[in-house]
C-alpha atoms as a PDB file:
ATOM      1  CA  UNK A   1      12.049  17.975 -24.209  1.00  0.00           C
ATOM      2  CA  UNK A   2      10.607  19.100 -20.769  1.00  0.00           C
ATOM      3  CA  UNK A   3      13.094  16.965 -18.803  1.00  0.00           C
ATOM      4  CA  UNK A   4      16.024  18.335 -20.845  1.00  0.00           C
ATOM      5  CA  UNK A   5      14.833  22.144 -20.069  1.00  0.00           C
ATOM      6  CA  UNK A   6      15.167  21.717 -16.190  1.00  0.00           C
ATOM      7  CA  UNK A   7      19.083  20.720 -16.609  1.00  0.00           C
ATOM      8  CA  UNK A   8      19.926  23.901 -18.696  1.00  0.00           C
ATOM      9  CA  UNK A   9      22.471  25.101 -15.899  1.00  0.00           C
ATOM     10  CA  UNK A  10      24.932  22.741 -16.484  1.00  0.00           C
ATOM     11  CA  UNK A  11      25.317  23.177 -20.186  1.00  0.00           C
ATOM     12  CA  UNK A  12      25.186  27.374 -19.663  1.00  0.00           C
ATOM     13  CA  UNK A  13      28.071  26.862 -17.363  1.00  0.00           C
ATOM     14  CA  UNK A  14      30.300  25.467 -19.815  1.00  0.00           C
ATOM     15  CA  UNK A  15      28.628  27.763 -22.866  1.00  0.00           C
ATOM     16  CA  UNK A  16      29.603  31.078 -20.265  1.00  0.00           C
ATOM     17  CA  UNK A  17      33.076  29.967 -19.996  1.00  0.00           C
ATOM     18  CA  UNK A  18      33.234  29.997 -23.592  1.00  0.00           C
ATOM     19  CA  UNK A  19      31.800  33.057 -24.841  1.00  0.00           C
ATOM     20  CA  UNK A  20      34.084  34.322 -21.982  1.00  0.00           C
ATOM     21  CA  UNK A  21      36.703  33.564 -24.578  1.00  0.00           C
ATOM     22  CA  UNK A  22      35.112  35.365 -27.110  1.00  0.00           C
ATOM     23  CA  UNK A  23      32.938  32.579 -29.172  1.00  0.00           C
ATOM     24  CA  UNK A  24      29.265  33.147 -28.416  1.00  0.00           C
ATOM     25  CA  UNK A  25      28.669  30.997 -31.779  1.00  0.00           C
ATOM     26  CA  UNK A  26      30.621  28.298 -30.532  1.00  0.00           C
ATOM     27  CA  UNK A  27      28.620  28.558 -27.252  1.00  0.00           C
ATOM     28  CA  UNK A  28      25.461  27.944 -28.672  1.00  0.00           C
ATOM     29  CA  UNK A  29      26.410  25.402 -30.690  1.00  0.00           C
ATOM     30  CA  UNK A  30      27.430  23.253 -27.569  1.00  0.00           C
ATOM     31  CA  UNK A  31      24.216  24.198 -25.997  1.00  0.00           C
ATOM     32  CA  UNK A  32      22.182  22.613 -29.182  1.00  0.00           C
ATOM     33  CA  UNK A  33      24.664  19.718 -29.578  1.00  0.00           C
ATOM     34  CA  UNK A  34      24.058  19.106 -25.817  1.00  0.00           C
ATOM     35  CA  UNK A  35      20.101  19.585 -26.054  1.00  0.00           C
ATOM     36  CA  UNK A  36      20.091  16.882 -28.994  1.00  0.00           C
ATOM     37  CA  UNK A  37      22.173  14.256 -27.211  1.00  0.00           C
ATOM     38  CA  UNK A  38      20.162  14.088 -23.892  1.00  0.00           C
ATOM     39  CA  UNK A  39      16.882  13.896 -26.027  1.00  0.00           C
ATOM     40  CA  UNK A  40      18.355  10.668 -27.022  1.00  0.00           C
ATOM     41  CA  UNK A  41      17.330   8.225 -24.327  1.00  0.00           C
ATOM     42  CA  UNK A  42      20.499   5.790 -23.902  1.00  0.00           C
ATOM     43  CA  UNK A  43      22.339   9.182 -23.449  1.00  0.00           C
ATOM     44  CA  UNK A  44      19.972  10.613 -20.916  1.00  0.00           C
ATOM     45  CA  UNK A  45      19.848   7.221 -19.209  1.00  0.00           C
ATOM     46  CA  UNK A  46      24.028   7.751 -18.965  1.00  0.00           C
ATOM     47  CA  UNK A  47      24.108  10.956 -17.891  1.00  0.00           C
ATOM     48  CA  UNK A  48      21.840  10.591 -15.177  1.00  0.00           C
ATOM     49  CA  UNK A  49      23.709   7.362 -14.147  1.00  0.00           C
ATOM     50  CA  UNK A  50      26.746   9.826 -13.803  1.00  0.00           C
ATOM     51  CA  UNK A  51      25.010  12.426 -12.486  1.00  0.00           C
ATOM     52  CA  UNK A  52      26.260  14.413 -15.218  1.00  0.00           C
ATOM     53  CA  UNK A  53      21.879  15.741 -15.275  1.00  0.00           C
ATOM     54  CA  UNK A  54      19.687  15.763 -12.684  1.00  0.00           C
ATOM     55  CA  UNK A  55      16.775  13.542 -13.026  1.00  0.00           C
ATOM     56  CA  UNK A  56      13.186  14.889 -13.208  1.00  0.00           C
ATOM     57  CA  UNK A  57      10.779  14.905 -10.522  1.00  0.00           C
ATOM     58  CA  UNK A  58       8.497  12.427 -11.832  1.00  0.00           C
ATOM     59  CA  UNK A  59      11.432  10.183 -12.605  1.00  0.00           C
ATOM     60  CA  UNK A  60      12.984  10.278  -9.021  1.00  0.00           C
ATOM     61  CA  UNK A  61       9.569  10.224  -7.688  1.00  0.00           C
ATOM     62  CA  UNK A  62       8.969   6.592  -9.805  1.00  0.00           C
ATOM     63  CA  UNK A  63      12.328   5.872  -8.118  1.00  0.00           C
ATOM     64  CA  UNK A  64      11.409   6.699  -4.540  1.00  0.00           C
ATOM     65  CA  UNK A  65       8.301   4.875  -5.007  1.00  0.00           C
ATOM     66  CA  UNK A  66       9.925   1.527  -6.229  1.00  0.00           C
ATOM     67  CA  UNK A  67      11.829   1.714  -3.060  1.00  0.00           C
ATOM     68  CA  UNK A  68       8.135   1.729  -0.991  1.00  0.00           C
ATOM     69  CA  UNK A  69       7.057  -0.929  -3.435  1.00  0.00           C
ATOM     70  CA  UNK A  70       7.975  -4.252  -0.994  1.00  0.00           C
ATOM     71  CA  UNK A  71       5.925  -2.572   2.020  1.00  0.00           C
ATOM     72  CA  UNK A  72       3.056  -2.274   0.017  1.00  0.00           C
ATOM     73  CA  UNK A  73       2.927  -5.302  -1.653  1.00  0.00           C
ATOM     74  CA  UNK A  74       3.574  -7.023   1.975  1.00  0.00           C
ATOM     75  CA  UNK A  75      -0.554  -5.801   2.736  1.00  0.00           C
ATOM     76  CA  UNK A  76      -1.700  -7.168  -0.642  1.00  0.00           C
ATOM     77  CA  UNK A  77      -1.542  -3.782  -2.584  1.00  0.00           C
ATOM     78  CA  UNK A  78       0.295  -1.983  -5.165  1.00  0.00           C
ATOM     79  CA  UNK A  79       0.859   1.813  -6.110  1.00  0.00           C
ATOM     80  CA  UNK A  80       0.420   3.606  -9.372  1.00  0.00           C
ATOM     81  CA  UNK A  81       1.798   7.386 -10.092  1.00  0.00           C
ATOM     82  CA  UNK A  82      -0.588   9.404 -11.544  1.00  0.00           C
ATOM     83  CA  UNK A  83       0.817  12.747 -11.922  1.00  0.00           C
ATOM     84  CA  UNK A  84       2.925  15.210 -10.393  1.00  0.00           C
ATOM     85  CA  UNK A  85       1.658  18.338  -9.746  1.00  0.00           C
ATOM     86  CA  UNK A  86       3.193  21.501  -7.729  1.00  0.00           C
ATOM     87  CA  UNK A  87       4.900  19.526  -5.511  1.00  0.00           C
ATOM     88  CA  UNK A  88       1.977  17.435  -4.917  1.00  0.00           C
ATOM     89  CA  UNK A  89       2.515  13.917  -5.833  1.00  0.00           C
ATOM     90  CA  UNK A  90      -0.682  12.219  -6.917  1.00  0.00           C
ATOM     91  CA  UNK A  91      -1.098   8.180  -6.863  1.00  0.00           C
ATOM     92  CA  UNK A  92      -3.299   5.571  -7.138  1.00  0.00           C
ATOM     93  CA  UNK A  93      -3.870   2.176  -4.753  1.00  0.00           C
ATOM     94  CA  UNK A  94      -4.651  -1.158  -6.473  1.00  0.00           C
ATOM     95  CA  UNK A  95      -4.869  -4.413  -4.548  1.00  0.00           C
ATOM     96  CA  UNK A  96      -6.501  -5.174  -1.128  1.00  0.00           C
ATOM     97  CA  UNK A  97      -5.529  -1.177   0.201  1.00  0.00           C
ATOM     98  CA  UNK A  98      -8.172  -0.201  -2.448  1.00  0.00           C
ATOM     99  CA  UNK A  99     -11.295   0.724  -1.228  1.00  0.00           C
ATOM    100  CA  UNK A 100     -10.264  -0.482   2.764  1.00  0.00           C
ATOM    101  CA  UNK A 101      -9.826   3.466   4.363  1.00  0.00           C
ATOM    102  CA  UNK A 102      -7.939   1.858   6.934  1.00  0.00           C
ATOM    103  CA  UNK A 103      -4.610   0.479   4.497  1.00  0.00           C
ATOM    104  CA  UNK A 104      -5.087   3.246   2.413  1.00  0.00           C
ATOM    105  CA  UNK A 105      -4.628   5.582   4.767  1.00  0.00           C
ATOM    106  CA  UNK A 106      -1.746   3.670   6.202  1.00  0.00           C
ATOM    107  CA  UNK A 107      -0.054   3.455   2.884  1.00  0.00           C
ATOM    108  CA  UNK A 108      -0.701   6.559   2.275  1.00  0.00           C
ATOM    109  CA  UNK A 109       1.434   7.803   4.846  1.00  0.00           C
ATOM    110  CA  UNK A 110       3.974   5.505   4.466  1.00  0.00           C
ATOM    111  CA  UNK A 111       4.083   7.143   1.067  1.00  0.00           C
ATOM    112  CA  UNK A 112       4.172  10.419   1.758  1.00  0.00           C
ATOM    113  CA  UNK A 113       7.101   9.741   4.396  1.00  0.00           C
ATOM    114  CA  UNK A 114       9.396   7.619   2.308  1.00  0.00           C
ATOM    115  CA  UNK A 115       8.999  10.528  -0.864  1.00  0.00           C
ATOM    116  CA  UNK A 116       9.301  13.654   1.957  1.00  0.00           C
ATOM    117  CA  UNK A 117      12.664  11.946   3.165  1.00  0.00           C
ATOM    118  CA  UNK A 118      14.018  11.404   0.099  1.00  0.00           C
ATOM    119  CA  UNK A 119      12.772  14.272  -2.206  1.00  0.00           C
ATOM    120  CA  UNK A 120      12.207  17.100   0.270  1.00  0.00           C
ATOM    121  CA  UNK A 121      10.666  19.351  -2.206  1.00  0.00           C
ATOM    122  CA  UNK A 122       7.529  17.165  -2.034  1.00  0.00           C
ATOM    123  CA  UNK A 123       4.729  18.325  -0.040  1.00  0.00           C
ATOM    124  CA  UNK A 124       2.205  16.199   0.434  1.00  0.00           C
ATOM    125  CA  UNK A 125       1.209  12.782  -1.465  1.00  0.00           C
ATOM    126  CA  UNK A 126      -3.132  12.313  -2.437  1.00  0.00           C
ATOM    127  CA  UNK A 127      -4.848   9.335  -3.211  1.00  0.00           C
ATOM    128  CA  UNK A 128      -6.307   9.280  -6.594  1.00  0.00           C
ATOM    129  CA  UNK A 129     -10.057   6.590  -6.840  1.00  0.00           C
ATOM    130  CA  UNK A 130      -9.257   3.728  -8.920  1.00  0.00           C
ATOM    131  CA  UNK A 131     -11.167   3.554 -12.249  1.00  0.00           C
ATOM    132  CA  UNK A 132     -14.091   1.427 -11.567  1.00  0.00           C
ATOM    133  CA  UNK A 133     -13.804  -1.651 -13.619  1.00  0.00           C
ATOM    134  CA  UNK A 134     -16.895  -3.059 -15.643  1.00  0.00           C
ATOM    135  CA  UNK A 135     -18.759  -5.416 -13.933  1.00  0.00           C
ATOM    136  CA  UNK A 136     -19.461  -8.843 -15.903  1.00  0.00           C
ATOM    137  CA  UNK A 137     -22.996 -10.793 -14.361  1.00  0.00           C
ATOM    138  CA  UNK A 138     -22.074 -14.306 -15.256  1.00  0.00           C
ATOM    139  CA  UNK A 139     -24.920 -16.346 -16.566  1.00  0.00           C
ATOM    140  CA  UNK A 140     -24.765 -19.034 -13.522  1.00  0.00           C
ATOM    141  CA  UNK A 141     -24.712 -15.949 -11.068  1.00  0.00           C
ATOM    142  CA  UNK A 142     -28.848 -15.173 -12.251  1.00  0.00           C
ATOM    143  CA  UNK A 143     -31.058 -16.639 -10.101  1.00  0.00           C
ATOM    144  CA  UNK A 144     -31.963 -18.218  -6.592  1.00  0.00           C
ATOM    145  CA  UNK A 145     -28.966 -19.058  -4.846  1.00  0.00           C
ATOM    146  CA  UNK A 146     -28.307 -20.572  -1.280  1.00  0.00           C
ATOM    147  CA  UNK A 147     -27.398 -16.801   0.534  1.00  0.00           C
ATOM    148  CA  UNK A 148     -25.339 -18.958   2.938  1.00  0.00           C
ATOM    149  CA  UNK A 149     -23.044 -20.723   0.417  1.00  0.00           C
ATOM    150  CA  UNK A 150     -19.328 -21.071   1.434  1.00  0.00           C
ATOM    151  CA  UNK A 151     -20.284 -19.746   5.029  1.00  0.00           C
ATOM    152  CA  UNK A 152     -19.795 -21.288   8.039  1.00  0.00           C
ATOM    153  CA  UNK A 153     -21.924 -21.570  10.920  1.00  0.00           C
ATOM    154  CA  UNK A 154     -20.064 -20.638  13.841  1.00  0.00           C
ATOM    155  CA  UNK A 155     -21.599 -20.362  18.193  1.00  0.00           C
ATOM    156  CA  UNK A 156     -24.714 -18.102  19.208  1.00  0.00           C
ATOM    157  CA  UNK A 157     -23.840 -14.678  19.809  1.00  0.00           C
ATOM    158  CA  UNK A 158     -24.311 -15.716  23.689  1.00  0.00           C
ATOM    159  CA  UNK A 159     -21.140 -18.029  23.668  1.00  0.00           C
ATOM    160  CA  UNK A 160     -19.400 -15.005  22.806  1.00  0.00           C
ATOM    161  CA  UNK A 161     -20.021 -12.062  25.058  1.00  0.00           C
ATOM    162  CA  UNK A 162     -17.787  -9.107  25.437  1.00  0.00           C
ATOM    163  CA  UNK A 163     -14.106  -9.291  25.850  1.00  0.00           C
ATOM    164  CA  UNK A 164     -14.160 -12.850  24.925  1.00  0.00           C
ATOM    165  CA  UNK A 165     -12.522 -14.796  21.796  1.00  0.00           C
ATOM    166  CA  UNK A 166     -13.779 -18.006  20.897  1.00  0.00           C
ATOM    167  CA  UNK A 167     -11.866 -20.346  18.440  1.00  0.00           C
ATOM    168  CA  UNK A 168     -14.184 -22.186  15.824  1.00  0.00           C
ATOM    169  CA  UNK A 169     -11.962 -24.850  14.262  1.00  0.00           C
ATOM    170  CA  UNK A 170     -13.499 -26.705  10.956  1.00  0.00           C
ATOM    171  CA  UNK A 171     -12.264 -29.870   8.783  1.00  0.00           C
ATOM    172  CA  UNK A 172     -10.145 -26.977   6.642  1.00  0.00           C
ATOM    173  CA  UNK A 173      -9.995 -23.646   8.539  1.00  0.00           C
ATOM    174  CA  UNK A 174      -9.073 -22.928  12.103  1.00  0.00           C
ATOM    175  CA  UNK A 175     -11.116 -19.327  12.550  1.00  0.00           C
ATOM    176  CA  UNK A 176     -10.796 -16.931  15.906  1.00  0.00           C
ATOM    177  CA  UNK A 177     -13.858 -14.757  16.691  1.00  0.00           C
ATOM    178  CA  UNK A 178     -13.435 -12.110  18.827  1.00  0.00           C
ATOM    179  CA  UNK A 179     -16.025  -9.927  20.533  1.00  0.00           C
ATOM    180  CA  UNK A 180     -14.428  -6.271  21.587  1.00  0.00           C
ATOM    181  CA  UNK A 181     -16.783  -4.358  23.102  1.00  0.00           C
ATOM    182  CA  UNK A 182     -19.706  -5.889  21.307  1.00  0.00           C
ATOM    183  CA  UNK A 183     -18.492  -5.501  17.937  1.00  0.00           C
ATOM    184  CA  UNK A 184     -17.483  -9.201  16.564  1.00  0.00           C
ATOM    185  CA  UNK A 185     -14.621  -9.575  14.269  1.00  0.00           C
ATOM    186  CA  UNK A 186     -13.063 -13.025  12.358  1.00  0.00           C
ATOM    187  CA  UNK A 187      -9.653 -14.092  11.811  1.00  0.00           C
ATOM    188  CA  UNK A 188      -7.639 -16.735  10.832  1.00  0.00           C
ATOM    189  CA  UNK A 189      -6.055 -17.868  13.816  1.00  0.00           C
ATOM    190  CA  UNK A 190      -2.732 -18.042  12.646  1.00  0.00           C
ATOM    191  CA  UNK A 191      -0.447 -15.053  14.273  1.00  0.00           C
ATOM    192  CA  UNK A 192       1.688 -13.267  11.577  1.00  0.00           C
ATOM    193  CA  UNK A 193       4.864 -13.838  12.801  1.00  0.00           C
ATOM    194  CA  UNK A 194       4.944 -17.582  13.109  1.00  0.00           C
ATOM    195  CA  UNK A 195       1.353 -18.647  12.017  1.00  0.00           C
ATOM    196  CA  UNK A 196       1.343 -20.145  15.408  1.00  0.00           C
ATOM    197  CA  UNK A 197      -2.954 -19.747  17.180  1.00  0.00           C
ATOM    198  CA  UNK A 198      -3.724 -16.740  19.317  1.00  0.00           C
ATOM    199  CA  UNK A 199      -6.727 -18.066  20.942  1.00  0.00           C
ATOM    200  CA  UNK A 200      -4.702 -18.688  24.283  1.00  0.00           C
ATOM    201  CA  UNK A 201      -3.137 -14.701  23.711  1.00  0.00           C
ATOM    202  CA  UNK A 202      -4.406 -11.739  25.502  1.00  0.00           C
ATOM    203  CA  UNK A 203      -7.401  -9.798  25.083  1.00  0.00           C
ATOM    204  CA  UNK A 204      -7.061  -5.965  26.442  1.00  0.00           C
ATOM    205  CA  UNK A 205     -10.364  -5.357  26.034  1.00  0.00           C
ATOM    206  CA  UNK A 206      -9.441  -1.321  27.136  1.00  0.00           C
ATOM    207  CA  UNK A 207      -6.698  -1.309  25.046  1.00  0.00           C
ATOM    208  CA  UNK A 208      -8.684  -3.173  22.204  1.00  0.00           C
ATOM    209  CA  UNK A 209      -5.848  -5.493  21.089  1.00  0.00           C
ATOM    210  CA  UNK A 210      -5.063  -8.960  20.898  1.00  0.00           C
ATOM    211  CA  UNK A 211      -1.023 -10.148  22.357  1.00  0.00           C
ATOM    212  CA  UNK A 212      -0.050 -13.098  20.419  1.00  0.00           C
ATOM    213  CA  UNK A 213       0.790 -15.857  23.770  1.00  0.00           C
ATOM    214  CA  UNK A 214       4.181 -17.333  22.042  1.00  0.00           C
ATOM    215  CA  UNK A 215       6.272 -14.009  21.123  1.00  0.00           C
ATOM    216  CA  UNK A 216       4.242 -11.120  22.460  1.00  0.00           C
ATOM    217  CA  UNK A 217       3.177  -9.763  18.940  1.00  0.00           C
ATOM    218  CA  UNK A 218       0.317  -7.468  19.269  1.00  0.00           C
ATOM    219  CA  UNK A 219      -2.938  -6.342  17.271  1.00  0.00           C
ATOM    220  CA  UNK A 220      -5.280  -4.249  16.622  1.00  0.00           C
ATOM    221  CA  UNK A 221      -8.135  -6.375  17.768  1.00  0.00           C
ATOM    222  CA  UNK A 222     -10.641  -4.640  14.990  1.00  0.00           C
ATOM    223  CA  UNK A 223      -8.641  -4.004  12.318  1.00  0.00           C
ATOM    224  CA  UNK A 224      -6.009  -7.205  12.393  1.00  0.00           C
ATOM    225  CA  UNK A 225      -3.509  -4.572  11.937  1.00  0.00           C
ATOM    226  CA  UNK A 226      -0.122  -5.539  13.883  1.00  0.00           C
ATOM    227  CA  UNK A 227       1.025  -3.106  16.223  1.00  0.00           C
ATOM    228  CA  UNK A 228       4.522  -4.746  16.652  1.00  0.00           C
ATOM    229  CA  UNK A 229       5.386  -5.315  13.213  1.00  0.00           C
ATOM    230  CA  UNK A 230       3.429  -2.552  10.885  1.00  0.00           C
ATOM    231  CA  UNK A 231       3.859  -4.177   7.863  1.00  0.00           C
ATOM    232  CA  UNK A 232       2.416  -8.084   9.324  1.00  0.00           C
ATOM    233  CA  UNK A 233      -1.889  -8.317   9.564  1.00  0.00           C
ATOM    234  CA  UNK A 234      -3.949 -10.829  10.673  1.00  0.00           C
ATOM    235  CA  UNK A 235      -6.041 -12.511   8.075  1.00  0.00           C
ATOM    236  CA  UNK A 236      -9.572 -11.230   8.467  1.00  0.00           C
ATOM    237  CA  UNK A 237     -12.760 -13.203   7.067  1.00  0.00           C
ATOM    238  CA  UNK A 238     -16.319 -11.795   6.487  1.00  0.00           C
ATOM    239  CA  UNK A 239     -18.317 -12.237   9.515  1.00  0.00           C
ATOM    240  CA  UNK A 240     -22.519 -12.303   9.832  1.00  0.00           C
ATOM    241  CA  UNK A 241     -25.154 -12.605  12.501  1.00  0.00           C
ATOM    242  CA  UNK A 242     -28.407 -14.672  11.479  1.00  0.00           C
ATOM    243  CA  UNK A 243     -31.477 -15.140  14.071  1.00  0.00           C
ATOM    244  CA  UNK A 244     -28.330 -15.296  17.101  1.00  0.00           C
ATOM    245  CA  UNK A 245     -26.248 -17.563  15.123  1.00  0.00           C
ATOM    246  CA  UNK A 246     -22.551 -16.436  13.906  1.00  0.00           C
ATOM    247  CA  UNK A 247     -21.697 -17.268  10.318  1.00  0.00           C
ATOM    248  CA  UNK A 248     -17.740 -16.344   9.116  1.00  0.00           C
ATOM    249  CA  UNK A 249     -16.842 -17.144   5.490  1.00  0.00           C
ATOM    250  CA  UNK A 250     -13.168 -18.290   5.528  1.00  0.00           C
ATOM    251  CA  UNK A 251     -11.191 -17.343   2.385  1.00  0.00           C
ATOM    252  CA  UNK A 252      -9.379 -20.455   0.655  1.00  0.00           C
ATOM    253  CA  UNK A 253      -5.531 -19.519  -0.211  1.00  0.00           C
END
């Protein structure tokens, strides 16, 4: 057993000690008694509760990870180990991280600094691609469909000029558009913290944030990313521009 070979120093200890006395056979036999009761797994599990063995690196790297787990599910993600691999520790990122380069690279870091702090033989943490799942084409999906379904119309670009946020409320969704710099982004305009609207907040248009106007919680006005509060975002909905008219599709929760 691999694990079982990287603990041989305590068991030589005691085996030293006795072929000090002058039993080498006796020795060896504790050494293979020893080997065959940490190959059983209730044993191992005890001794490394005692810290009678060390763990193995992939086993305190699963535990180091678990203890990242509730920041990464708090962005809608989750983290798989793939491998260890000279001091490299190799994972992959399911949920709403995968595929964004923004979160992943966030997570990623958080990763790497929560394993690096806790296992300081660990170098450096990569970011394995996630299998690509087979795609099913439903039989209802074929065909001519409305390209606007589930979106909703929103101002003209013109109502919304540069360093300006504009709040489009409908009968079920209360969105905030934002234009930074001519690049238009769509939120729900619910601040993190509170869910209390940000439409009356600040926009640093230099800065390119947005400061929430009831507790001074601040974001990334591109990404939705909170500033104040790294593990909070602002829900972000898919935005278009049609013939000067903006159309945001609001997620339903």
């Amino acid at each position: 057993m691999a694990a079982a070979n990287t603990r041989t120093g305590s068991w030589r200890v005691a085996a030293q000690a006795t072929q000090s006395a002058g039993r080498p056979e006796r020795a060896d036999l504790i050494i293979t008694r020893l080997f065959e009761m940490v190959d059983d797994p209730l044993i191992y599990a005890l001794f490394v509760r005692h810290a009678i063995v060390r763990p193995n690196i992939i086993m305190r790297v699963s535990r180091v990870l678990d203890l990242a787990l509730p920041y990464i599910r708090s962005h809608g993600g989750d983290v798989e180990l793939v491998e260890v691999r000279d001091n490299v520790v190799y994972v992959r990122l399911h949920g709403s991280c995968n595929g964004c380069s923004l979160s992943a690279v966030t997570l990623r870091n958080e990763i790497e600094a929560t394993l690096r702090t806790n296992i300081p033989e660990i170098t450096g943490v990569q970011v394995v691609a996630a299998e690509a799942a087979p795609a099913l084409i439903m039989p209802e999906s074929i065909g001519v469909r409305d390209h606007l379904a589930g979106w909703v119309a929103g101002p003209s670009t013109s109502d919304v000029p540069p360093g300006v946020m504009y709040r489009l409320q409908t009968e079920r969704d209360d969105i905030l558009i934002i234009n930074l710099d001519g690049r238009l982004s769509a939120f729900r305009n619910a601040c993190a913290h509170q869910g209390l609207p940000l439409d009356d907040g600040i926009l640093d248009a230099e800065a390119g944030t947005i400061t929430c106007p009831w507790h001074g919680f601040c974001y990334d006005a591109s990404s939705g990313e909170c500033l104040t509060a790294p593990q909070a975002q602002l829900e972000p909905f898919p935005l278009r521009v049609e013939q000067g008219r903006i159309w945001v599709r609001p997620t339903r929760g």
